[in-house]
Every structure is written in structure tokens, then in C-alpha cells.
Protein backbone atom coordinates (compact mmCIF):
# COMPACT_ATOMS: atom_id res chain seq x y z
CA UNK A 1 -15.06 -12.33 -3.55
CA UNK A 2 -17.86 -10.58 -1.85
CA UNK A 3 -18.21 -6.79 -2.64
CA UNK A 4 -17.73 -5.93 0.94
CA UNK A 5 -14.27 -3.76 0.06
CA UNK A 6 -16.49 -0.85 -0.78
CA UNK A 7 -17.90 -0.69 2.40
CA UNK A 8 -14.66 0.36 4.03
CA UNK A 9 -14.52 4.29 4.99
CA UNK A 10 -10.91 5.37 7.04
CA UNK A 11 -10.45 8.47 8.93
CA UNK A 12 -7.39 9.92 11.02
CA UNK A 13 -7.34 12.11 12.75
CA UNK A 14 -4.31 14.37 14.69
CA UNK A 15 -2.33 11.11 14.56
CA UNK A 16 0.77 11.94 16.31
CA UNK A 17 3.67 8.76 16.77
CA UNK A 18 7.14 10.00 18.15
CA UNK A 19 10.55 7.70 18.52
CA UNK A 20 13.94 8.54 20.34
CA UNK A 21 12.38 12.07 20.85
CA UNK A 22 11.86 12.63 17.07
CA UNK A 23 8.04 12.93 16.16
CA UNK A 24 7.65 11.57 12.94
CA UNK A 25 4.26 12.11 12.56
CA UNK A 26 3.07 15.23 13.58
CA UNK A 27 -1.06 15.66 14.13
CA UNK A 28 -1.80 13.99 10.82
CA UNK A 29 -5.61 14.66 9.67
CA UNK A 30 -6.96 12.33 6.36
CA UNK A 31 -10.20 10.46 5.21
CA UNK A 32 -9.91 7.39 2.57
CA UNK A 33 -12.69 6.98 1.07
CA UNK A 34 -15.08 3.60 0.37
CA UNK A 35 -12.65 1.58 -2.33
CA UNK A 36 -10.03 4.35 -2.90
CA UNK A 37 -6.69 3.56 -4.04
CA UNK A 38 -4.52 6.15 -2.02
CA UNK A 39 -0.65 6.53 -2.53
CA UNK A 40 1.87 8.27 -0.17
CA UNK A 41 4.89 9.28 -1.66
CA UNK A 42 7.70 11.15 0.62
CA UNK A 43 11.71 11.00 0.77
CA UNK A 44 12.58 7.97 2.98
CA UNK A 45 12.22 9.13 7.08
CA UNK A 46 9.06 11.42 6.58
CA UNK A 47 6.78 9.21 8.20
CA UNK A 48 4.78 7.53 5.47
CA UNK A 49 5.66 3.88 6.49
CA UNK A 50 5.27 4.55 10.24
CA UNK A 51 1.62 5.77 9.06
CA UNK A 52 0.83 2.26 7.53
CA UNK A 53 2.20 0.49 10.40
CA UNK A 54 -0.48 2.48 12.56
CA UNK A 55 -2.86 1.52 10.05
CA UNK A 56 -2.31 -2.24 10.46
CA UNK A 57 -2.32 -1.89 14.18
CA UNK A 58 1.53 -2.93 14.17
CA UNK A 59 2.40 -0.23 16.28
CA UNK A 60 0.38 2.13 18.78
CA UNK A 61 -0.36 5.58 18.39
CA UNK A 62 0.76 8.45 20.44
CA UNK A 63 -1.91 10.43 20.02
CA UNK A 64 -4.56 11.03 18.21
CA UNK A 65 -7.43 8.83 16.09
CA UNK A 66 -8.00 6.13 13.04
CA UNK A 67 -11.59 5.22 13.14
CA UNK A 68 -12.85 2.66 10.22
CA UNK A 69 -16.48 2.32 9.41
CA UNK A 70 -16.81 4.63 12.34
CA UNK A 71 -15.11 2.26 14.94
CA UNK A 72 -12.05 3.81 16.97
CA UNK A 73 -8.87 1.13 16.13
CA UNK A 74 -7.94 -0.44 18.99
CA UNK A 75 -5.13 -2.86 18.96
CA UNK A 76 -4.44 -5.06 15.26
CA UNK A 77 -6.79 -4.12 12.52
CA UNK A 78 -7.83 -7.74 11.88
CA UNK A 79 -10.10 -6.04 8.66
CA UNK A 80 -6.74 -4.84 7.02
CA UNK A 81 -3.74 -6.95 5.37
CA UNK A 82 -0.39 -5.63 4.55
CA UNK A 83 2.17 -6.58 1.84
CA UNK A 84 5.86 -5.62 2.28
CA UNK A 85 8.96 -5.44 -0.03
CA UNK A 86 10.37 -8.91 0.66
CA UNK A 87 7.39 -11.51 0.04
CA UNK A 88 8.12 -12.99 3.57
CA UNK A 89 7.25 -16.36 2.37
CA UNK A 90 7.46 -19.22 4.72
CA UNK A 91 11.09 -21.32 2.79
CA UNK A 92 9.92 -24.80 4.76
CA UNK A 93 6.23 -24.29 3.31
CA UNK A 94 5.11 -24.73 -0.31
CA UNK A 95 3.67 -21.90 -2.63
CA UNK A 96 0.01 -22.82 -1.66
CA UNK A 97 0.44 -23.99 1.87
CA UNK A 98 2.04 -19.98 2.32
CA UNK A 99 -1.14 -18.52 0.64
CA UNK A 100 -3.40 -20.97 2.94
CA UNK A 101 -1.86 -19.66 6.13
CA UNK A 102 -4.18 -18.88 8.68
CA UNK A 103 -7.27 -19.93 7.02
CA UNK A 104 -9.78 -22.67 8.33
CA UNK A 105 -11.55 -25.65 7.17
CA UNK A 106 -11.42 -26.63 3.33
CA UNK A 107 -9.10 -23.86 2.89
CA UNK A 108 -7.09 -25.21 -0.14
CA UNK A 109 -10.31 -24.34 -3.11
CA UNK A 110 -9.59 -20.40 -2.07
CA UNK A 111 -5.86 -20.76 -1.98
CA UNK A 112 -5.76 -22.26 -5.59
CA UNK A 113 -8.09 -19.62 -6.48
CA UNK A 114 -6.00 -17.02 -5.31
CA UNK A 115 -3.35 -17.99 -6.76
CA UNK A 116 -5.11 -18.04 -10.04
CA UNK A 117 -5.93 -14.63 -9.58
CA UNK A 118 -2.34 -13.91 -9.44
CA UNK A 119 -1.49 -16.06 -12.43
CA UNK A 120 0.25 -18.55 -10.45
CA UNK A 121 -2.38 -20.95 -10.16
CA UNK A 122 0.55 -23.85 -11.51
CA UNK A 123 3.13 -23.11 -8.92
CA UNK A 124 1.41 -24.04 -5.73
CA UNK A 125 3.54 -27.46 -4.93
CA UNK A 126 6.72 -25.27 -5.67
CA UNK A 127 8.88 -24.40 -2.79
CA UNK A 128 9.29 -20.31 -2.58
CA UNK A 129 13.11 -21.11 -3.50
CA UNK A 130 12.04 -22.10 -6.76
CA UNK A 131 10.20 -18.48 -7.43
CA UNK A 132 11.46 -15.43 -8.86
CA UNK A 133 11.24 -12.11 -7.04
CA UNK A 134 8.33 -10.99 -8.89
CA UNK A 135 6.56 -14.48 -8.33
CA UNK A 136 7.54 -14.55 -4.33
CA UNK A 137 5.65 -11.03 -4.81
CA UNK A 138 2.43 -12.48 -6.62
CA UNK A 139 2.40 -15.32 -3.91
CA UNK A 140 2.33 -12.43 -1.10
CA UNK A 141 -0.36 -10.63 -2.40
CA UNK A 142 -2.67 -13.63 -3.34
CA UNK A 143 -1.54 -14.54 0.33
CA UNK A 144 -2.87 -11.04 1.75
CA UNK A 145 -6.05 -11.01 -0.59
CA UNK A 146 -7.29 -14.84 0.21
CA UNK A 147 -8.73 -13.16 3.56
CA UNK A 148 -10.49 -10.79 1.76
CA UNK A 149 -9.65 -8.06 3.77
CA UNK A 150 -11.63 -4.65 4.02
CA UNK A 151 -8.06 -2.72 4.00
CA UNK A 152 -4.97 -3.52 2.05
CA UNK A 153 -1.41 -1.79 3.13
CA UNK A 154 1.03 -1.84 0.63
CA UNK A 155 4.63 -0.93 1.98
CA UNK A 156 6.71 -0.49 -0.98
CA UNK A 157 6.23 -3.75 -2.45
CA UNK A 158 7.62 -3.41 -5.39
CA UNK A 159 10.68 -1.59 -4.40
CA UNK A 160 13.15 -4.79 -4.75
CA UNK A 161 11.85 -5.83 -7.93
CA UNK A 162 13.92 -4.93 -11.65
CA UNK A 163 11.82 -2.18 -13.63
CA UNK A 164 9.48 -4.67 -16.13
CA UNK A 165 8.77 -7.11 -13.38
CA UNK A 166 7.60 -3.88 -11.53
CA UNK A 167 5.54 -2.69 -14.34
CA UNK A 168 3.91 -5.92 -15.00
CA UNK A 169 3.30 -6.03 -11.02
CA UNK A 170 1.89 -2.48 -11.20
CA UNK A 171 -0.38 -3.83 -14.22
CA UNK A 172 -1.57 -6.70 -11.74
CA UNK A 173 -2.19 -4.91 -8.74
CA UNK A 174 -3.90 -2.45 -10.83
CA UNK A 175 -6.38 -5.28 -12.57
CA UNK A 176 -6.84 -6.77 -9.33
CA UNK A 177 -7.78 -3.50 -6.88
CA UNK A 178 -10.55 -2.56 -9.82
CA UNK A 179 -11.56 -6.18 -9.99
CA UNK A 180 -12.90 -6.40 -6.22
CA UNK A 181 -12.60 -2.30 -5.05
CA UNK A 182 -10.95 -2.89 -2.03
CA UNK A 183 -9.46 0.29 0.48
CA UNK A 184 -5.87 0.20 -0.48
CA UNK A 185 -3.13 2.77 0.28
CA UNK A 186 0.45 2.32 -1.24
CA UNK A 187 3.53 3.43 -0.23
CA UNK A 188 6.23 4.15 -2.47
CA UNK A 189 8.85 6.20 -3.61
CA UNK A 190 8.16 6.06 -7.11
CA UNK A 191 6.22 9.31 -7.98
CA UNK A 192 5.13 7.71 -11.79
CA UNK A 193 4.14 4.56 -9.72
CA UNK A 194 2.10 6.73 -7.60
CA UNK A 195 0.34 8.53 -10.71
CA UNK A 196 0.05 5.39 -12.64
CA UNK A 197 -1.89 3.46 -10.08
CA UNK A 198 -3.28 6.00 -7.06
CA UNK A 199 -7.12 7.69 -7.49
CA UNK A 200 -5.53 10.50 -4.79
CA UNK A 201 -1.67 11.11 -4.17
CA UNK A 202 -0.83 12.22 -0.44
CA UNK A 203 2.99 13.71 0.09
CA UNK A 204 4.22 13.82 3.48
CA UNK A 205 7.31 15.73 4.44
CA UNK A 206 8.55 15.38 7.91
CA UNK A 207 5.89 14.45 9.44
CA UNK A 208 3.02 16.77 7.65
CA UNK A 209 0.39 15.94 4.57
CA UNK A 210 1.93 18.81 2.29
CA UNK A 211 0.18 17.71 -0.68
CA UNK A 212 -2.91 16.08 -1.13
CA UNK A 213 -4.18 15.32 -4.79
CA UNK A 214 -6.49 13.53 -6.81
CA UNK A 215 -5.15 12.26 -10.38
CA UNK A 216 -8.15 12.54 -12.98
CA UNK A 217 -7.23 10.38 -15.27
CA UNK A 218 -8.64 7.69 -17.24
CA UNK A 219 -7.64 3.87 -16.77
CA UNK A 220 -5.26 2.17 -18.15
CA UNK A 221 -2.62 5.28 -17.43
CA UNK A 222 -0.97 6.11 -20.59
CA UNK A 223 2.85 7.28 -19.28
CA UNK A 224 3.50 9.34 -22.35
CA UNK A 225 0.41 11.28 -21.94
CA UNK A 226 1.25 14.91 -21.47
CA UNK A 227 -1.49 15.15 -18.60
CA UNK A 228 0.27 11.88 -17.28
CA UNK A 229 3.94 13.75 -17.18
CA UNK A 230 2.45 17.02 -15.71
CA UNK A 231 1.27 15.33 -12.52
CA UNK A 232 4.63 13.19 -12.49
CA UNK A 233 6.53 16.71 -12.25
CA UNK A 234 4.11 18.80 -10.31
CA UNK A 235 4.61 16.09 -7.46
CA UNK A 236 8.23 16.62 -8.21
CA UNK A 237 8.47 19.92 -7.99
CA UNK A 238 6.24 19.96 -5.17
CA UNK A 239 9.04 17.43 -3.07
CA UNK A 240 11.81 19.77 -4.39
CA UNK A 241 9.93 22.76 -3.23
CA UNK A 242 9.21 21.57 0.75
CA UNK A 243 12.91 19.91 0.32
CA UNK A 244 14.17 23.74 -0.40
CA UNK A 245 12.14 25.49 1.76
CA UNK A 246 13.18 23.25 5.26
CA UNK A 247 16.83 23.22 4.27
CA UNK A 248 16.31 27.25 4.49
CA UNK A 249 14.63 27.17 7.94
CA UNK A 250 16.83 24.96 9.26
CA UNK A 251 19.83 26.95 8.23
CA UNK A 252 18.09 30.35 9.88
């Protein structure tokens, strides 16, 4: 792939997005820099998947600003792809005719070498039936990176998946973002996950950035590294803490 990933640059600014009355996002202000792997970690309903969604250009805004490479987003952000927690693979299609979707001309030498990429290069004339979870994951990813996209949204993606499959996807996705340094911001709920995999962790809690830090250390993560551990349970603590402190406002 062509090292154009690192010339991707994100900034929001007061992003505001309200449904049924409740705003869920509440004047949201963040830069992501050129090739930065950025994880949001929040209880579920604070607002961190309606963020991605506004970041694809899935939904519109309410107010407010996302401007990449100093262009204002305006509709779909055809520069970004987005992986979810179900692979979404077409059943009817096979493995490499999902991957090829939307691609033109001799499309089928970048498919294959997606999929190699993904270490299913052997599976393309399967049917997705045929695939386990972690492999119908592997196929949506190569299918998301084939474009080579300036942005990649990850929206829990790993969420559905049993705990070594989801190491051995973290492991991938890992060896793949530092392979070609492309923009990515993850979404999960798994605060290790977060630390084992994110350059900068960003907590929201209804609606608000209440944390935003950058994990300094070296790569491949080490989990039973002490340094490891104390950013797992400052993050924590840091959820507990804003958990406490609105359960004591609202209760006022």
C-alpha cells in the first residue's frame, strides 16, 4: 500500500449530536493526529459509538465541526472505512468476492492480497458460512483495508469474539496498523484492549472527553508489566470515579 495513511490529520470540534431529546454528545473538542491509533473507552450509552458514526459520515451532526486534512466533512467520509462487531459479510458471496466489493477493474490481484495480509489468503472460494467468527472478522477487515482508506473506524469489533481469538485479533490488527500507519480510532469496552493496542486513550462519560491519555509504552505490550497494569487501573479508577461522582449529582 501507498504511505498515504500518514497524511491523515482529524479535528472536532464542539461536536454536539442529540436523539429523543437526550444529547449524547455534548460540544466534544479532539485532534487525531497523522497515523495515530486512538481508543475510546466509556460504559455503553456515553456517546463513543455515536462519535464514530459521525466520523464515517453515517449520521449528521447537530452541531459543531470534523475537519480532515483541513476539509470541513460534509456528507460520507469516502477517505474513512469502518469495521463493526458482526463481519457483515455478504452469505450469497464468496470470501474474496466480499473483500472485492466495490472495487473496479482487475480487482481480484488486491483482494487475494488482502486477504493474505489477513492470513486468509486460502479461504477466498469459501462461502462466509464456512468461517469462524474470528475468520468472518479477518475477512471484514481485509475487506475495509483493500480501499486503502486514509481513516479506519473500528466499532467494537472484537466484542463477539471468545478471549484468544480476540487476542490473536488484537495481535493482527496491531501488526497490520504499524505495517501501513493508517488514522485508526477503536472503540471498545475493554480497558486492557485499549492499553494494549491505543498510542492515546480518550474516556467519554455522558457525553464529555473526561480523560484523555497517551500510553508510553513500548511495542509489543507486555500485559504483566507493572507500567502495563497501572494504566489498566488508572483508566479504571478514573470510570469508577466520574461513575461516583454523577450518581451523587444526580441524587442532589
Amino acid at each position: 500500500m501507498e504511505d498515504i495513511h500518514s497524511q491523515t490529520h482529524v479535528s472536532i470540534r464542539n461536536l454536539r449530536k442529540t436523539y429523543n431529546n437526550r444529547e449524547v454528545l455534548k460540544g466534544i473538542d479532539l485532534n487525531i493526529a497523522k497515523g495515530e491509533f486512538v481508543a475510546i473507552v466509556g460504559k455503553s450509552g456515553c456517546g463513543k459509538s455515536t462519535l464514530l458514526r459521525l466520523l464515517a459520515g453515517l449520521e449528521p451532526k447537530d452541531d459543531g465541526e470534523i475537519i480532515i486534512n483541513g476539509t470541513g466533512l460534509a456528507g460520507l467520509n469516502l477517505n474513512s472505512r469502518i469495521m463493526f462487531q458482526d463481519g457483515r459479510l455478504l452469505p450469497w458471496k464468496k470470501v474474496l468476492d466480499n473483500v472485492g466489493i466495490g472495487l473496479k477493474g482487475d480487482w481480484k490481484p488486491r483482494a487475494i492480497e488482502a486477504l493474505r495480509n489477513v492470513g486468509l489468503e486460502d479461504r477466498g472460494e469459501d462461502w462466509p458460512s464456512k468461517l469462524s467468527g474470528g475468520q468472518k472478522q479477518r475477512v471484514a477487515l481485509a475487506r475495509a483495508l483493500v480501499h486503502e482508506p486514509n481513516i479506519l473506524l473500528l466499532d467494537e469489533p472484537l466484542g463477539a469474539l471468545d478471549a484468544l481469538t480476540r487476542l490473536e485479533m488484537q495481535d493482527l490488527i496491531e501488526k497490520i496498523w504499524k505495517k501501513v500507519q493508517i488514522t485508526s480510532v477503536f472503540v471498545t469496552h475493554d480497558v486492557e484492549e485499549a492499553v494494549a493496542l491505543a498510542d492515546r486513550i480518550i474516556l467519554i462519560e455522558d457525553g464529555d472527553i473526561v480523560l484523555n491519555k497517551s500510553i508510553n509504552l513500548p511495542r509489543p505490550r507486555q500485559r504483566s508489566n507493572s507500567a502495563f497494569t497501572n494504566y489498566v487501573e488508572d483508566i479504571l479508577r478514573k470510570i469508577m470515579d466520574s461513575s461516583d461522582l454523577r450518581l451523587v449529582v444526580k441524587h442532589k
